[in-house]
N, C-alpha and C. Protein backbone atom coordinates (compact mmCIF):
# COMPACT_ATOMS: atom_id res chain seq x y z
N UNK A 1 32.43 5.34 23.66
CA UNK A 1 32.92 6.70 23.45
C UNK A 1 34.18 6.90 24.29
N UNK A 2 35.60 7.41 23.68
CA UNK A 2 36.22 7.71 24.34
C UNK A 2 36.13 9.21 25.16
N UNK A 3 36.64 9.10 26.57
CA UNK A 3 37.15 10.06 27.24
C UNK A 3 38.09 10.60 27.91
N UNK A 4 38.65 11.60 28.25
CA UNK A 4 39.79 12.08 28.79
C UNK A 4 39.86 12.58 30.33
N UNK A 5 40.46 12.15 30.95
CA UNK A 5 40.52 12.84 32.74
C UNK A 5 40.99 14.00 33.05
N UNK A 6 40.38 15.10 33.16
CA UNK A 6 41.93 16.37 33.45
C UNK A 6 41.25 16.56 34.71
N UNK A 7 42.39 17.41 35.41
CA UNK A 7 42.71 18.38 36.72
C UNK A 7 42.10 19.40 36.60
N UNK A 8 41.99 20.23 37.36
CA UNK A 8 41.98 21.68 37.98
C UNK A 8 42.00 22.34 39.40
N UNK A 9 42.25 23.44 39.33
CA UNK A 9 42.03 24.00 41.19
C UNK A 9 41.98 25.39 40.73
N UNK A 10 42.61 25.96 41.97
CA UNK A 10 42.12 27.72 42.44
C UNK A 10 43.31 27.99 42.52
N UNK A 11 43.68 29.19 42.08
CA UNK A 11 45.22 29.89 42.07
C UNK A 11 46.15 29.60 42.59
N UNK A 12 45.99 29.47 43.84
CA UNK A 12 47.06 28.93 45.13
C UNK A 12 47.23 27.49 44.83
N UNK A 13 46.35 26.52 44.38
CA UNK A 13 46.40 25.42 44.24
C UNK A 13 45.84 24.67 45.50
N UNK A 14 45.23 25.21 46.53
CA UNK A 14 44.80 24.29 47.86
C UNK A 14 43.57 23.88 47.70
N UNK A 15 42.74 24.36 46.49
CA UNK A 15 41.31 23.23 46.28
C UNK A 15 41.95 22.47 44.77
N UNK A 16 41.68 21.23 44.98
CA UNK A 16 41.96 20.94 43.54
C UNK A 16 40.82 19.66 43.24
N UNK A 17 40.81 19.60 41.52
CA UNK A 17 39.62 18.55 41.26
C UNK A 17 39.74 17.80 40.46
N UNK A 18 39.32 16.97 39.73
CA UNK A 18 39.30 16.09 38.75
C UNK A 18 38.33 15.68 37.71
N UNK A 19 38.24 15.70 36.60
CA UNK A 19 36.80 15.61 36.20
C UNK A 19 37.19 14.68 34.90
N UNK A 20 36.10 14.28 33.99
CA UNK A 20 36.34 13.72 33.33
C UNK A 20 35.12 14.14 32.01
N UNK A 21 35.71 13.81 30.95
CA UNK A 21 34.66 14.61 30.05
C UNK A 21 34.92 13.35 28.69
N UNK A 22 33.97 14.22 27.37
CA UNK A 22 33.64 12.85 26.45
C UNK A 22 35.39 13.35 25.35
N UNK A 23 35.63 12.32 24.93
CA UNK A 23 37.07 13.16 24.17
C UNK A 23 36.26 13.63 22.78
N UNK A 24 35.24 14.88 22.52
CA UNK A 24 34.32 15.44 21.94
C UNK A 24 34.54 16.71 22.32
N UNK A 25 34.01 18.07 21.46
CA UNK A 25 33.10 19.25 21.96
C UNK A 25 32.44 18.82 22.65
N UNK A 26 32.63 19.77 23.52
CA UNK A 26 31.90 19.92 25.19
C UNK A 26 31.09 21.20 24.89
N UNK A 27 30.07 21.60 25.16
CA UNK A 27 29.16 22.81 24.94
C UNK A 27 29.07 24.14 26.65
N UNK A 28 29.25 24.75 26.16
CA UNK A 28 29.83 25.66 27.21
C UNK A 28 28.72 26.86 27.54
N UNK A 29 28.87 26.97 28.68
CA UNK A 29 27.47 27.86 28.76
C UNK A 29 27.95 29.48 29.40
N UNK A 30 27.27 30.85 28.84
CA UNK A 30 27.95 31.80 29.19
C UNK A 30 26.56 32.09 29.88
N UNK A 31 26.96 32.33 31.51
CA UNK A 31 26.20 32.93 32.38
C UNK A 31 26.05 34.44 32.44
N UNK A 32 24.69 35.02 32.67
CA UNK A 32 24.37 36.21 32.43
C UNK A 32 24.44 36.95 33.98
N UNK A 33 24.86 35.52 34.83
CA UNK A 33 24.97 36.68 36.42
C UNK A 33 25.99 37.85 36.36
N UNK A 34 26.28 39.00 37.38
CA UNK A 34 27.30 39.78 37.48
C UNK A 34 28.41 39.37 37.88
N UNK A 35 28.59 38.39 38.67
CA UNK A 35 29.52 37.72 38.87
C UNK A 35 30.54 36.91 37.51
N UNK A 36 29.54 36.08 36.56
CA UNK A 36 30.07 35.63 35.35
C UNK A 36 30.10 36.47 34.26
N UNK A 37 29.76 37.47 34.36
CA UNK A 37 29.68 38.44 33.06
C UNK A 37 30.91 39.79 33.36
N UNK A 38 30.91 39.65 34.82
CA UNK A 38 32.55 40.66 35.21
C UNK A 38 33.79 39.60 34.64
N UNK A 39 33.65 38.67 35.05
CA UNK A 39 34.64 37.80 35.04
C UNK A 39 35.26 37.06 33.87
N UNK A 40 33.88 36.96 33.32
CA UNK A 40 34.08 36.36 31.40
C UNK A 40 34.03 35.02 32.04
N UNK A 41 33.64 34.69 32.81
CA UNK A 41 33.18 33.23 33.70
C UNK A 41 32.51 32.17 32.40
N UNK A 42 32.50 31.24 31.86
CA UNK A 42 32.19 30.59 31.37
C UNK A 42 32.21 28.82 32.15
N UNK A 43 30.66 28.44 32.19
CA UNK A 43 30.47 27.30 32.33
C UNK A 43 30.61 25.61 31.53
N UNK A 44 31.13 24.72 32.39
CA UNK A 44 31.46 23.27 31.49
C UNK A 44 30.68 22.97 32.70
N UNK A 45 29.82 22.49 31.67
CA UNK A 45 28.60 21.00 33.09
C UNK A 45 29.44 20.15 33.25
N UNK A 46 29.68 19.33 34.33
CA UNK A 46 30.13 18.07 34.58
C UNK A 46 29.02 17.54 35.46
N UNK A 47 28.75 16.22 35.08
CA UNK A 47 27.90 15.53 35.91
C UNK A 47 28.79 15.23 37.34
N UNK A 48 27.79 14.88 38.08
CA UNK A 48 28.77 14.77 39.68
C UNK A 48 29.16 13.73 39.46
N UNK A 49 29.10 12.15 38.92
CA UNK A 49 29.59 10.74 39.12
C UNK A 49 30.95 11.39 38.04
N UNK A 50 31.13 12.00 37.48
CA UNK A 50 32.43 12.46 36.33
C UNK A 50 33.44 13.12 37.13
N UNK A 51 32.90 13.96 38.44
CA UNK A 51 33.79 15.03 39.19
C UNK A 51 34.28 14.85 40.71
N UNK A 52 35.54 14.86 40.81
CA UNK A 52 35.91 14.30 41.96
C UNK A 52 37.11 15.59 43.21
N UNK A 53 36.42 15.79 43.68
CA UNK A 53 36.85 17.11 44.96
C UNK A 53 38.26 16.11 45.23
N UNK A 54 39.37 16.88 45.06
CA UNK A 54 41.03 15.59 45.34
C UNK A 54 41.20 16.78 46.75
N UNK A 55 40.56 18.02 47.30
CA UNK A 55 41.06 18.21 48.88
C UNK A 55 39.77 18.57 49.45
N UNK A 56 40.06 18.72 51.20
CA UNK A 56 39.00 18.74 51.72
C UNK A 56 38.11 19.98 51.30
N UNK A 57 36.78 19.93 51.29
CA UNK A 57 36.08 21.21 51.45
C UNK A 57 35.97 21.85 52.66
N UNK A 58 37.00 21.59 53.71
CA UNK A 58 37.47 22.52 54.21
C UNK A 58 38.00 23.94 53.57
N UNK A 59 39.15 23.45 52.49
CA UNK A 59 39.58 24.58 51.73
C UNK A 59 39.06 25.70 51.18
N UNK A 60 37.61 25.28 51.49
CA UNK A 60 36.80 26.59 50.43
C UNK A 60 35.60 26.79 51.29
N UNK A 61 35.36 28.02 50.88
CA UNK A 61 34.11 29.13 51.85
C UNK A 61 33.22 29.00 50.57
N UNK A 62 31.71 29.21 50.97
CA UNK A 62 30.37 29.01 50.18
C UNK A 62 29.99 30.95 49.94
N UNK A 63 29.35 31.52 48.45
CA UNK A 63 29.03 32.58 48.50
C UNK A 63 27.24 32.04 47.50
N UNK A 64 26.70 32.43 48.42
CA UNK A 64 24.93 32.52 47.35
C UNK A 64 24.66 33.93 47.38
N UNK A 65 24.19 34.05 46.44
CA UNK A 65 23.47 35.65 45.93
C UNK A 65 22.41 35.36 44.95
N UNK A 66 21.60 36.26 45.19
CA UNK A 66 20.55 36.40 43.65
C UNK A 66 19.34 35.51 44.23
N UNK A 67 19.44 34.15 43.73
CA UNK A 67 17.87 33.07 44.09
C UNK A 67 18.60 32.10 44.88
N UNK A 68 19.94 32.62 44.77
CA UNK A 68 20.37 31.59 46.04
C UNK A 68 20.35 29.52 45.75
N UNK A 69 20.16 29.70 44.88
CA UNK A 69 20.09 27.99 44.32
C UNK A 69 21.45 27.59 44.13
N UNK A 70 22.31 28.48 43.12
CA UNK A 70 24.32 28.46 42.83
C UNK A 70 24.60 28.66 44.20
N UNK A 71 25.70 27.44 44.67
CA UNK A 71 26.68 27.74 45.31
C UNK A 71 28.19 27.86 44.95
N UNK A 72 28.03 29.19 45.07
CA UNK A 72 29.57 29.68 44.49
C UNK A 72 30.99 29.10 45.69
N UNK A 73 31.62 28.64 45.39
CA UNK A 73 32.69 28.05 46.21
C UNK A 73 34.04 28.47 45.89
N UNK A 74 34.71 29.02 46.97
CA UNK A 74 36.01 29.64 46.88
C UNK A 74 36.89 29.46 46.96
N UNK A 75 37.73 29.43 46.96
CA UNK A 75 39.10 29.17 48.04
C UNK A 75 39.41 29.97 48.82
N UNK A 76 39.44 29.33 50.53
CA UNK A 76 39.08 30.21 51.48
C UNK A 76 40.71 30.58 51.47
N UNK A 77 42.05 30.59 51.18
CA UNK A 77 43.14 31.09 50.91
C UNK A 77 43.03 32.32 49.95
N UNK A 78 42.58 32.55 49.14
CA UNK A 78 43.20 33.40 47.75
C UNK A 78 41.66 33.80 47.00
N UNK A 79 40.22 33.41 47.53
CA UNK A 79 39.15 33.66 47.09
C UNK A 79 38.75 33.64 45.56
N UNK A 80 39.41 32.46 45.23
CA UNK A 80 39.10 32.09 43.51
C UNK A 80 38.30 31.69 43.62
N UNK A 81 37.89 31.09 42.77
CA UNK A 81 36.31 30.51 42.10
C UNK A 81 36.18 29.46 41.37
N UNK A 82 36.89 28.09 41.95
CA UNK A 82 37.38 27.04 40.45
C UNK A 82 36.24 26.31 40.37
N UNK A 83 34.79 26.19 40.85
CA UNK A 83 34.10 25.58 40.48
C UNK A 83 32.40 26.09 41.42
N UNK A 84 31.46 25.49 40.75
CA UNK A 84 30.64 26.31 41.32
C UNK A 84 29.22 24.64 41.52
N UNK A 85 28.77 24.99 42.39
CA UNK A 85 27.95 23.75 42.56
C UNK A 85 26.15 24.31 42.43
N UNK A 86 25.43 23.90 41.29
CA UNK A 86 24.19 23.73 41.04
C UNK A 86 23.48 23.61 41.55
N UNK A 87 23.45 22.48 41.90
CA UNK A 87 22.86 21.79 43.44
C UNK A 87 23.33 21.17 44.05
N UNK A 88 23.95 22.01 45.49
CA UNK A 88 24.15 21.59 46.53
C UNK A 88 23.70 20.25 47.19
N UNK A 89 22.26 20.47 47.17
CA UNK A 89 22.02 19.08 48.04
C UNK A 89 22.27 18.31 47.14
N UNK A 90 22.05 17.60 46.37
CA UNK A 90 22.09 16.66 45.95
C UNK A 90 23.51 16.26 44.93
N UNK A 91 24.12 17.52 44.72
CA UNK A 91 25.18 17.42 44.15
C UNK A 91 25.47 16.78 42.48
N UNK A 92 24.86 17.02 41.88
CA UNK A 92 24.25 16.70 40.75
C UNK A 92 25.47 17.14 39.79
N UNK A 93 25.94 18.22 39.60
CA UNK A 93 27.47 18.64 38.78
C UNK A 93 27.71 19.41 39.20
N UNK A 94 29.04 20.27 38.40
CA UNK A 94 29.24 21.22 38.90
C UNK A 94 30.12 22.01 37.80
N UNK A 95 29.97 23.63 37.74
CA UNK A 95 30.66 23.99 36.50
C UNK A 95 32.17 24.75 36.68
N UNK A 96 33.08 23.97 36.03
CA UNK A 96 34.30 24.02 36.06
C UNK A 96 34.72 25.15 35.15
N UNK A 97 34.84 26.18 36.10
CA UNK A 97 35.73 27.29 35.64
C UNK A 97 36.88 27.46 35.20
N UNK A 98 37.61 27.29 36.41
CA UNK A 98 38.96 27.71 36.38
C UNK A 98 39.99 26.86 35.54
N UNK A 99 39.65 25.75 35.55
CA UNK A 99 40.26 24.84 34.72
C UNK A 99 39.96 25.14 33.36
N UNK A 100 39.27 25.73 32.90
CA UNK A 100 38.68 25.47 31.59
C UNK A 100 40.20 25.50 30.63
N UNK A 101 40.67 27.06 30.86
CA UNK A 101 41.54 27.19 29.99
C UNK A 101 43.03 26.12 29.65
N UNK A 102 43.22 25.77 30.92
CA UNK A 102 44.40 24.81 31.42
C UNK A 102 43.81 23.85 30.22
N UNK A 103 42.48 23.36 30.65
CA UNK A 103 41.65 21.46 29.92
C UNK A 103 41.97 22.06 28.61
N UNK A 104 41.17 23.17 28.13
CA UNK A 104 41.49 23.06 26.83
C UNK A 104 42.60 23.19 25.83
N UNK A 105 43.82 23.86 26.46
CA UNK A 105 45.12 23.86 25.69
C UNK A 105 45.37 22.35 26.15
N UNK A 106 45.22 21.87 27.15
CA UNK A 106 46.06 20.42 26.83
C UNK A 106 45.49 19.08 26.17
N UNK A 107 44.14 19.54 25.66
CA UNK A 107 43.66 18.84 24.65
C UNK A 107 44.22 19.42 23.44
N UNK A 108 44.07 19.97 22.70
CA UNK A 108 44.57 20.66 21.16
C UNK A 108 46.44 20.52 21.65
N UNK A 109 46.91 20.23 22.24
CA UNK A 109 48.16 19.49 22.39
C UNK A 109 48.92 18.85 22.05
């Protein structure tokens, strides 16, 4: 199966990431938290061996709310939201926000 590598980060640009996906529809998930439903937040799973943090997590501050399982991750500069981690411990994926729109115009490209 082929696949494609894209980028993303957080407004300022000081978290940035890398991920990699199938060159297919990707299935997208719309979260019912307040946080994703103010925002029009829409989720892309990436498995963690697919997703690669390119600066330190220094750059970004942690927010949990609700059951506390999502760790919402920010950019401790400009308080965006480019990606959000599932599970923490184990680090399993993570859903790529902010990029979405960027990944998908430069596929249909």
């Amino acid at each position: 199966m082929s696949r494609i590598d894209l980028t993303g980060g957080c407004h300022c640009g000081a978290v940035r990431f890398g991920f990699t996906l199938p060159a297919a529809e990707v299935d997208l998930l719309d979260c019912n938290c307040s946080m994703c439903s103010c925002s029009g937040y829409l989720h892309l799973i990436v498995p963690h061996e697919d997703f690669s943090l390119l600066t330190p997590v220094s750059a970004m501050t942690a927010y949990r709310f609700g059951s506390g399982v999502a760790e919402h991750l920010f950019c401790a500069t400009w308080a965006s939201n480019p990606f959000t981690s599932r599970d923490p411990i184990r680090r399993r994926g993570a859903s790529i926000g902010a990029a979405l729109t960027k990944a998908m115009g430069s596929m249909s490209t």
